[in-house]
N, C-alpha and C. Protein backbone atom coordinates (compact mmCIF):
# COMPACT_ATOMS: atom_id res chain seq x y z
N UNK A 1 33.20 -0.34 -68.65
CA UNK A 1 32.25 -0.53 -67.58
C UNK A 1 32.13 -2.01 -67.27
N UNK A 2 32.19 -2.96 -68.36
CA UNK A 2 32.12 -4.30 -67.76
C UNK A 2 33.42 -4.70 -67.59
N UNK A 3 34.36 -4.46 -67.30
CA UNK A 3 35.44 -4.57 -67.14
C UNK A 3 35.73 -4.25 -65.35
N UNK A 4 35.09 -3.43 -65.20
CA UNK A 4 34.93 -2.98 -63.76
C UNK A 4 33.84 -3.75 -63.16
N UNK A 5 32.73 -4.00 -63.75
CA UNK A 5 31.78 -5.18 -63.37
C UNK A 5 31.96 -5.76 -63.02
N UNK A 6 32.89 -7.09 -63.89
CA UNK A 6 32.60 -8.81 -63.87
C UNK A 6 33.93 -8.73 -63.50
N UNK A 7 34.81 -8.44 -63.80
CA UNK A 7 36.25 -8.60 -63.88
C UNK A 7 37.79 -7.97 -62.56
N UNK A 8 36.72 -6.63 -62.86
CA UNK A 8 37.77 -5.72 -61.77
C UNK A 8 39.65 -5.62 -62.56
N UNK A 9 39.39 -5.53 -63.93
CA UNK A 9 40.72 -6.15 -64.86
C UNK A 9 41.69 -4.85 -65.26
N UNK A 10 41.84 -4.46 -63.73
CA UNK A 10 42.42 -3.09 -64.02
C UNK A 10 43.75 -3.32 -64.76
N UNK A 11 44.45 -3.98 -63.97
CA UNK A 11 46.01 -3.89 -64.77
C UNK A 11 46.13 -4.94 -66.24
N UNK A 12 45.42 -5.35 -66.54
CA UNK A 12 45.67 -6.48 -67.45
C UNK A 12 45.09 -6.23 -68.49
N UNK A 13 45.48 -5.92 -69.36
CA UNK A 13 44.95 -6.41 -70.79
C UNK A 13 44.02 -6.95 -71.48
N UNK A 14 44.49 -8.37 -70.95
CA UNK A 14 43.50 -9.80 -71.29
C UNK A 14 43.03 -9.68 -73.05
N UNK A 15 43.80 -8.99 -73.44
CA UNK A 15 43.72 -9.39 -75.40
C UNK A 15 42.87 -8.60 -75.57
N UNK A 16 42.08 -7.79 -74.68
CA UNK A 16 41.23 -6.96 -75.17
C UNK A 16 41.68 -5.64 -75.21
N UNK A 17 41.70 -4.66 -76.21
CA UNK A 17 42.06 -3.66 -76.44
C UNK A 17 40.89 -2.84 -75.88
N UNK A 18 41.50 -1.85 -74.52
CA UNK A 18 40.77 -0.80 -74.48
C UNK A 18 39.49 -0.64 -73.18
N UNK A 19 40.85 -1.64 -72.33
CA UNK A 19 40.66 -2.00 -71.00
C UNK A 19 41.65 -1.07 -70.38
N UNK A 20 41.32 -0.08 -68.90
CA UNK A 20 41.92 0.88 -68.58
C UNK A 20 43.27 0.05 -67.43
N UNK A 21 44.36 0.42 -67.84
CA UNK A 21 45.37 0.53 -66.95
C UNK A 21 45.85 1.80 -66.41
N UNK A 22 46.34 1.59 -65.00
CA UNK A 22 46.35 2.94 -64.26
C UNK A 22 47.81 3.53 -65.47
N UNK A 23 48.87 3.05 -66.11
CA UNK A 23 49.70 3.89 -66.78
C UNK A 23 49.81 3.26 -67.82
N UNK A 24 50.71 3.59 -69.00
CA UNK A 24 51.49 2.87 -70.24
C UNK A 24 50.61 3.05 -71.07
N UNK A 25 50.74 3.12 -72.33
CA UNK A 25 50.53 2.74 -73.90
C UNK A 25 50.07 1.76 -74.20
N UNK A 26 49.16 0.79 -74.61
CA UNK A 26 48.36 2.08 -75.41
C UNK A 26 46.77 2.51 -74.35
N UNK A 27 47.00 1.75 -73.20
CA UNK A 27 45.79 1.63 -72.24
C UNK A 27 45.41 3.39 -71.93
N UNK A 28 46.52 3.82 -71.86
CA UNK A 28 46.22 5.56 -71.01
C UNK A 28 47.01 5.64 -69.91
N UNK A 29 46.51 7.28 -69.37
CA UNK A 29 47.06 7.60 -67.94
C UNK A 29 46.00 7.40 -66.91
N UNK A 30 45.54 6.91 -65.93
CA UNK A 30 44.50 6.94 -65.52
C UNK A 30 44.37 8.23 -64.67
N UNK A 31 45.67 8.58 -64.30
CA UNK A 31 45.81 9.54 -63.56
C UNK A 31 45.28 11.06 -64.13
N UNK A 32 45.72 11.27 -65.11
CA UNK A 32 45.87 12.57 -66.11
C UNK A 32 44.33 12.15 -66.54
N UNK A 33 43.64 10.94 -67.08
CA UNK A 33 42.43 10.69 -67.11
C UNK A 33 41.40 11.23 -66.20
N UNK A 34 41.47 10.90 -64.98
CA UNK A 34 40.52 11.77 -63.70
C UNK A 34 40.73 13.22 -63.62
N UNK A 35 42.23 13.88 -63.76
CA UNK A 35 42.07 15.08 -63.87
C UNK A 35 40.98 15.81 -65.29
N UNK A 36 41.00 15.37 -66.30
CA UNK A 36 40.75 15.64 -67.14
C UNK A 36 39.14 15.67 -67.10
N UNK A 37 38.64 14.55 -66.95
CA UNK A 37 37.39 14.09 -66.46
C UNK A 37 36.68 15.28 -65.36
N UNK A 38 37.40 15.40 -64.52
CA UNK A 38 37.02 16.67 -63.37
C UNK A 38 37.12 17.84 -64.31
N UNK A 39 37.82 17.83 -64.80
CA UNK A 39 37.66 19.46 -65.18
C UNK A 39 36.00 19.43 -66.46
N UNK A 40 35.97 18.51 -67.38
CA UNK A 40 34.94 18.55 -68.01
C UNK A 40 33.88 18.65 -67.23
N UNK A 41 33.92 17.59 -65.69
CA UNK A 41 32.36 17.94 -65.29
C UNK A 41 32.34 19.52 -65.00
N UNK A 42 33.48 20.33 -64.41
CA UNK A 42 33.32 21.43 -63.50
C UNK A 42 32.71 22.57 -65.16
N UNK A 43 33.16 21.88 -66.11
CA UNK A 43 32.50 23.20 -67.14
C UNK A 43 31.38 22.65 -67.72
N UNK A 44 30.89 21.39 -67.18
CA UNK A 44 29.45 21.20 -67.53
C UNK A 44 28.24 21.73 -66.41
N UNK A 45 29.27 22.36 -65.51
CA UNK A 45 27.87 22.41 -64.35
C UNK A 45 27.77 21.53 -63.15
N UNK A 46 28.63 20.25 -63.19
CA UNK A 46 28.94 19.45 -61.98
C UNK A 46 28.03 18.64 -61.81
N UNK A 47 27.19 18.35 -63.17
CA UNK A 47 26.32 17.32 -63.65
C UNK A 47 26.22 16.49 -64.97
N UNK A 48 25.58 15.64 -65.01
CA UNK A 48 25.91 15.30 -66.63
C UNK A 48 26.95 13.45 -66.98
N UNK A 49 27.18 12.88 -67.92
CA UNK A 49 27.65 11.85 -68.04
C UNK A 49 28.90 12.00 -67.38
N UNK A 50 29.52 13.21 -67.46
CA UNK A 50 30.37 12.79 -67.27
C UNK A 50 31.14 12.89 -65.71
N UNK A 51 29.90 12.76 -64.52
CA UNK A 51 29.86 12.23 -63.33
C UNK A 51 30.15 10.70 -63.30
N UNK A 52 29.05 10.08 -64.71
CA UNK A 52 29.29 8.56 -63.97
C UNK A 52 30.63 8.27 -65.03
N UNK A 53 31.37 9.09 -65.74
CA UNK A 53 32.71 8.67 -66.37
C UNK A 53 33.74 8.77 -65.10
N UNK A 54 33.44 9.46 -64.86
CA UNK A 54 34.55 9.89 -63.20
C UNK A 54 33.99 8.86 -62.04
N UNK A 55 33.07 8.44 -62.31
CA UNK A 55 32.80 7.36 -60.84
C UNK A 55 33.35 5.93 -61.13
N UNK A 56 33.41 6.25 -62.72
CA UNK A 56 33.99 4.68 -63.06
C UNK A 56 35.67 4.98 -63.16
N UNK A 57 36.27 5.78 -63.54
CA UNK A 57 37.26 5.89 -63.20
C UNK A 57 37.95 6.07 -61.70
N UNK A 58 37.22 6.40 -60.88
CA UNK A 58 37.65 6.59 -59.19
C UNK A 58 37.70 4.56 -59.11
N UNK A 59 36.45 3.96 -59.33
CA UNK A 59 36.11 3.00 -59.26
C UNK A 59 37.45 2.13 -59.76
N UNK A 60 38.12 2.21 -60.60
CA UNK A 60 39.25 1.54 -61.34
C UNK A 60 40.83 2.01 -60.93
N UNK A 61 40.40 3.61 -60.18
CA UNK A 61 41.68 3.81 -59.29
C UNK A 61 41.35 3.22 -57.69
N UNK A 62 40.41 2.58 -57.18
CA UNK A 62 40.55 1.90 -55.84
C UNK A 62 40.07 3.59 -55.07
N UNK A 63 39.51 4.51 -55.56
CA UNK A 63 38.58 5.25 -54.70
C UNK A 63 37.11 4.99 -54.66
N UNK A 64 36.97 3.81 -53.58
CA UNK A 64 35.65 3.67 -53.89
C UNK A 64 34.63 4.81 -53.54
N UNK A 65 35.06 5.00 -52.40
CA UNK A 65 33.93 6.39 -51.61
C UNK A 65 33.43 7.19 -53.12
N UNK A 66 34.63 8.02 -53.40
CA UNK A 66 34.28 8.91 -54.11
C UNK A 66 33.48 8.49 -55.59
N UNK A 67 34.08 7.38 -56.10
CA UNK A 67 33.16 6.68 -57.31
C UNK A 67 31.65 6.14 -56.72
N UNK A 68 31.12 5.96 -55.45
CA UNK A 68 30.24 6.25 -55.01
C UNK A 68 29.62 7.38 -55.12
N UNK A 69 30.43 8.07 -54.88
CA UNK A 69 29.59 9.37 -54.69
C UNK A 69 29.39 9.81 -56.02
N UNK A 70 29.83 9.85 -57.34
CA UNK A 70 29.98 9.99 -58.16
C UNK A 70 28.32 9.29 -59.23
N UNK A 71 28.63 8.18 -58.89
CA UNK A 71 27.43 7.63 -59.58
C UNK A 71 26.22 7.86 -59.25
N UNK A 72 26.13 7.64 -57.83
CA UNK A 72 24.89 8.34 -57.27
C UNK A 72 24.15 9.69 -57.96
N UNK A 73 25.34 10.55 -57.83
CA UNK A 73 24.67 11.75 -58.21
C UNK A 73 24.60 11.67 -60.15
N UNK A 74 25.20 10.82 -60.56
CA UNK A 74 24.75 10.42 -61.78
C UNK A 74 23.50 9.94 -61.37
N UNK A 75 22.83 8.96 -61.04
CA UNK A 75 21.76 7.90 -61.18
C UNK A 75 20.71 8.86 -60.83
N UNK A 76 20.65 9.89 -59.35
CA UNK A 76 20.06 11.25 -59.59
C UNK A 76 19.68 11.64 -60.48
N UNK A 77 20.94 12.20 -61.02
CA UNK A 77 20.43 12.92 -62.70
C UNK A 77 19.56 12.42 -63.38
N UNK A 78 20.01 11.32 -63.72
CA UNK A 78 19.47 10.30 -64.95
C UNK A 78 17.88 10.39 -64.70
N UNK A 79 17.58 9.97 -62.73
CA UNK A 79 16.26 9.77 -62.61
C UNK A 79 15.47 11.12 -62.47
N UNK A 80 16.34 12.20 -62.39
CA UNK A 80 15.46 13.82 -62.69
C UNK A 80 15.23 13.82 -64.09
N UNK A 81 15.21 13.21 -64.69
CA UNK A 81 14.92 13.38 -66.37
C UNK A 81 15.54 14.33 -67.01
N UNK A 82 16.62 14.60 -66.56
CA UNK A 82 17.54 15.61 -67.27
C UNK A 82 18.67 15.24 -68.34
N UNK A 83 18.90 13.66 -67.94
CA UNK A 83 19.70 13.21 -68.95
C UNK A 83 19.10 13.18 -70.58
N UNK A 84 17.79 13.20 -70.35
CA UNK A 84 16.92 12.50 -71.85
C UNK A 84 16.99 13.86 -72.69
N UNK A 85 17.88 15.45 -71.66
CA UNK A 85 17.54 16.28 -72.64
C UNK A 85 19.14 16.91 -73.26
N UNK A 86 20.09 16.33 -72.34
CA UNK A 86 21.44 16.67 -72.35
C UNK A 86 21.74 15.68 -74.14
N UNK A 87 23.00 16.13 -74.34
CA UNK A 87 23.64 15.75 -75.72
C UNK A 87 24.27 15.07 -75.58
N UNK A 88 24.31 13.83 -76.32
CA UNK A 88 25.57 13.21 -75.91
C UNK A 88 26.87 13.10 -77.40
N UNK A 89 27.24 13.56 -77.03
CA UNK A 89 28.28 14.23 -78.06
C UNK A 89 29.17 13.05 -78.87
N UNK A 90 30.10 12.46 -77.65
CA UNK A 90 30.96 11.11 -78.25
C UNK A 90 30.00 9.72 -76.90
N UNK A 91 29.16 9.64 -77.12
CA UNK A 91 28.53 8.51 -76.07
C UNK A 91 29.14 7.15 -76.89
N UNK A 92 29.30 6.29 -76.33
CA UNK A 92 29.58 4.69 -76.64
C UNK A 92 28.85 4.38 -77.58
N UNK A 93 27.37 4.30 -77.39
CA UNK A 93 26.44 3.63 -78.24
C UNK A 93 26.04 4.51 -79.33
N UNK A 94 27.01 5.68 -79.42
CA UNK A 94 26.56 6.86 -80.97
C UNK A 94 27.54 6.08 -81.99
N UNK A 95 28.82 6.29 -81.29
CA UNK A 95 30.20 6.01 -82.25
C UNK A 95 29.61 4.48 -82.89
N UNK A 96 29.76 3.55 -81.75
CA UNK A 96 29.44 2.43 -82.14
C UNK A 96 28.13 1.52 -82.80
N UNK A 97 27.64 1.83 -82.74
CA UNK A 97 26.74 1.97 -83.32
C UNK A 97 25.34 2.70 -84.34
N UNK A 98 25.94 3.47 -84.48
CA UNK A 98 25.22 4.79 -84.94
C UNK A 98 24.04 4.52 -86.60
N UNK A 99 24.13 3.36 -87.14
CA UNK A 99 23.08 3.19 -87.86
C UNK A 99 22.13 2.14 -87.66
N UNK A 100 22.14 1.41 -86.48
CA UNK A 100 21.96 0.00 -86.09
C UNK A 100 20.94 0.41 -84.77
N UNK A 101 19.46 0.50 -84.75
CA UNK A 101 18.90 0.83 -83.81
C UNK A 101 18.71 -0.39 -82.73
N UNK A 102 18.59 -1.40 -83.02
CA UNK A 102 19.02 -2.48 -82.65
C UNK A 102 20.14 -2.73 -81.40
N UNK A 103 21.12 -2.77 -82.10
CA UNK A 103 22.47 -2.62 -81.63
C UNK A 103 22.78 -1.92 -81.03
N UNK A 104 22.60 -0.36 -81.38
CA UNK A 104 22.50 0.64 -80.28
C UNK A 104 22.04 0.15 -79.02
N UNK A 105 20.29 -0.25 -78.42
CA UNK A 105 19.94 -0.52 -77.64
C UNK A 105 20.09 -1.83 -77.06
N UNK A 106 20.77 -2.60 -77.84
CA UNK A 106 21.62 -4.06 -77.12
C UNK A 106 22.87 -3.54 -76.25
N UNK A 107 23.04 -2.38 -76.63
CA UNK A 107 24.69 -1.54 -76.22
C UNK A 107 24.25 -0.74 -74.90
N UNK A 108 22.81 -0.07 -75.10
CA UNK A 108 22.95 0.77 -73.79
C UNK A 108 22.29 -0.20 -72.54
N UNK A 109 21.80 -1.49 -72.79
CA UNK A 109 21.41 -2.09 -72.04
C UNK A 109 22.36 -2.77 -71.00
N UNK A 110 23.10 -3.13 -71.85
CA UNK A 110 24.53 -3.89 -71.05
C UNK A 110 25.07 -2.84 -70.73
N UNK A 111 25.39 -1.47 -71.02
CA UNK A 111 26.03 -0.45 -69.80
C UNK A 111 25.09 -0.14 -68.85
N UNK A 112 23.98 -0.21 -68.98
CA UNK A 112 23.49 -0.12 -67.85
C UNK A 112 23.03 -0.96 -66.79
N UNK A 113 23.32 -2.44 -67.22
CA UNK A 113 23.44 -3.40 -66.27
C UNK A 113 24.79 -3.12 -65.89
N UNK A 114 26.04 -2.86 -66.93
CA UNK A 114 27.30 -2.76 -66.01
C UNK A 114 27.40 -1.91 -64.70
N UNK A 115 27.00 -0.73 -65.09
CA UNK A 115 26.48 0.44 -63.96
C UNK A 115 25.80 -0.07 -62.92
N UNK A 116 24.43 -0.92 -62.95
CA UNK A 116 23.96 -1.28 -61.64
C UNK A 116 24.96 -2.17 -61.09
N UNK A 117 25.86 -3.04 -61.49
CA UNK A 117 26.49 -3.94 -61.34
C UNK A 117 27.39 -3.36 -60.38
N UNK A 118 28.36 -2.00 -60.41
CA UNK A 118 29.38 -1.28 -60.19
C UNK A 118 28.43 -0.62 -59.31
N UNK A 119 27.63 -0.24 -59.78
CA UNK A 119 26.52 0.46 -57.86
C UNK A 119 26.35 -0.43 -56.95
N UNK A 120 26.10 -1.57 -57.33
CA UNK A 120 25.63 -2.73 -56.04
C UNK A 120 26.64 -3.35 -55.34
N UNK A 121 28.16 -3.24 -56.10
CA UNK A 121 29.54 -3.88 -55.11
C UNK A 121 29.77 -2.73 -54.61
N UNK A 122 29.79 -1.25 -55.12
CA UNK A 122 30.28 0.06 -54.27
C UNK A 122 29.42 0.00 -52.60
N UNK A 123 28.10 0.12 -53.27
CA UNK A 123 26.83 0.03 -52.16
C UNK A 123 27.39 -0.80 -50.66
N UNK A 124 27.54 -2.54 -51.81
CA UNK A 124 28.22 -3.83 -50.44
C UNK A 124 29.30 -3.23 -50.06
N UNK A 125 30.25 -3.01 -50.50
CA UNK A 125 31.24 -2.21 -50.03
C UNK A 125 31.26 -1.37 -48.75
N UNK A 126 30.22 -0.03 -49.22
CA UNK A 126 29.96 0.74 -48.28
C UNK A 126 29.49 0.49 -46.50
N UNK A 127 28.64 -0.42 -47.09
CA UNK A 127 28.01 -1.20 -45.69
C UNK A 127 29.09 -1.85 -45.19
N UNK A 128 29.57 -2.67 -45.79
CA UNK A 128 30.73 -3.52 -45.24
C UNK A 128 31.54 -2.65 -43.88
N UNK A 129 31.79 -1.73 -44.61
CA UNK A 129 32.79 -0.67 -44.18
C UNK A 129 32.12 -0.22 -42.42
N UNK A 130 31.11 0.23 -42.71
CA UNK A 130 30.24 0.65 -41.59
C UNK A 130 30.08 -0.99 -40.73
N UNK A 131 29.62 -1.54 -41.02
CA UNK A 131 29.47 -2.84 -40.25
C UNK A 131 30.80 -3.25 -39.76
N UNK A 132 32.06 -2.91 -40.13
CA UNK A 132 33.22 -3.18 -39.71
C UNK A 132 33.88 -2.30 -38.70
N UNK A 133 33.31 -1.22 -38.76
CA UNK A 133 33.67 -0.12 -37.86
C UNK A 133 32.77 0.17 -37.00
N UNK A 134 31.77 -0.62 -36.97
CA UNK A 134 30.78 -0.34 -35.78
C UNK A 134 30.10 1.05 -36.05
N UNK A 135 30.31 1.62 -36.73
CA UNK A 135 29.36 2.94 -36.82
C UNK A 135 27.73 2.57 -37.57
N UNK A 136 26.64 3.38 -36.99
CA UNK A 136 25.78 3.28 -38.14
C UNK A 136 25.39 4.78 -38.54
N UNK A 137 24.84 4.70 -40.07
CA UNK A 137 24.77 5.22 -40.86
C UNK A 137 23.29 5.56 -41.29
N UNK A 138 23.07 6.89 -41.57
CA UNK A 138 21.53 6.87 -42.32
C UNK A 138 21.99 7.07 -43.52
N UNK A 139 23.10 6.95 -43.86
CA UNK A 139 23.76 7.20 -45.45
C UNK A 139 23.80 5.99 -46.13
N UNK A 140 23.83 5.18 -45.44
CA UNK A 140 23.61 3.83 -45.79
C UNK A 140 22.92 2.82 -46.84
């Protein structure tokens, strides 16, 4: 997620292990990634984390629309209070931190600044788009 933030460091490496490239070893497929991703949301109900896993991946394949659309209806969720009752099975801040309450919440703080971060260039984006095409928008 901060990788898509600050950086936008799709194809590169940069020494950090475990930064997404669209193909190759040991980064992943990004491709076979989104399919995969879609199919988990469609057997969760078409809600759930793993909307904003798929918005950040559209986001890192150059679909912005749809990683828009994606997070949104994450940030939805989140703000129906439905996330606080869902499981999170392999979440970031379980694996990684999992005895460190501390740490844990140093961890979900910075994904969730990464997230607003990745909503607010999609958002500029969006407008951009409309302001460039002369259309207006109540979607906006």
């Amino acid at each position: 997620m901060e990788a898509a933030a600050y950086d936008d460091r799709m194809n590169t490496a940069a020494g950090v292990v475990g930064i997404i490239q669209p193909t190759g070893r040991p980064f992943g497929d990004l491709s076979m990634s989104i399919l995969a991703t879609e199919r988990l949301l469609q057997l969760d109900g078409d809600c759930g984390f793993e909307q904003r896993d798929l918005g950040v991946l559209k986001f890192h394949d150059g679909q912005r629309k749809e990683a828009l659309f994606h997070l949104e209806k994450y940030e939805a969720w989140v703000a129906s209070g439905a996330a606080d009752a869902a499981p999170q099975f392999v979440g970031d801040v379980v694996t990684l931190a999992p005895q460190d309450a501390v740490l844990s919440a140093t961890l979900q703080v910075r994904e969730d600044r990464a997230l607003s971060r990745v909503l607010l260039q999609l958002r500029k984006d969006s407008l951009e788009d409309c302001v460039n095409d002369g259309t207006v928008s109540k979607e906006v």
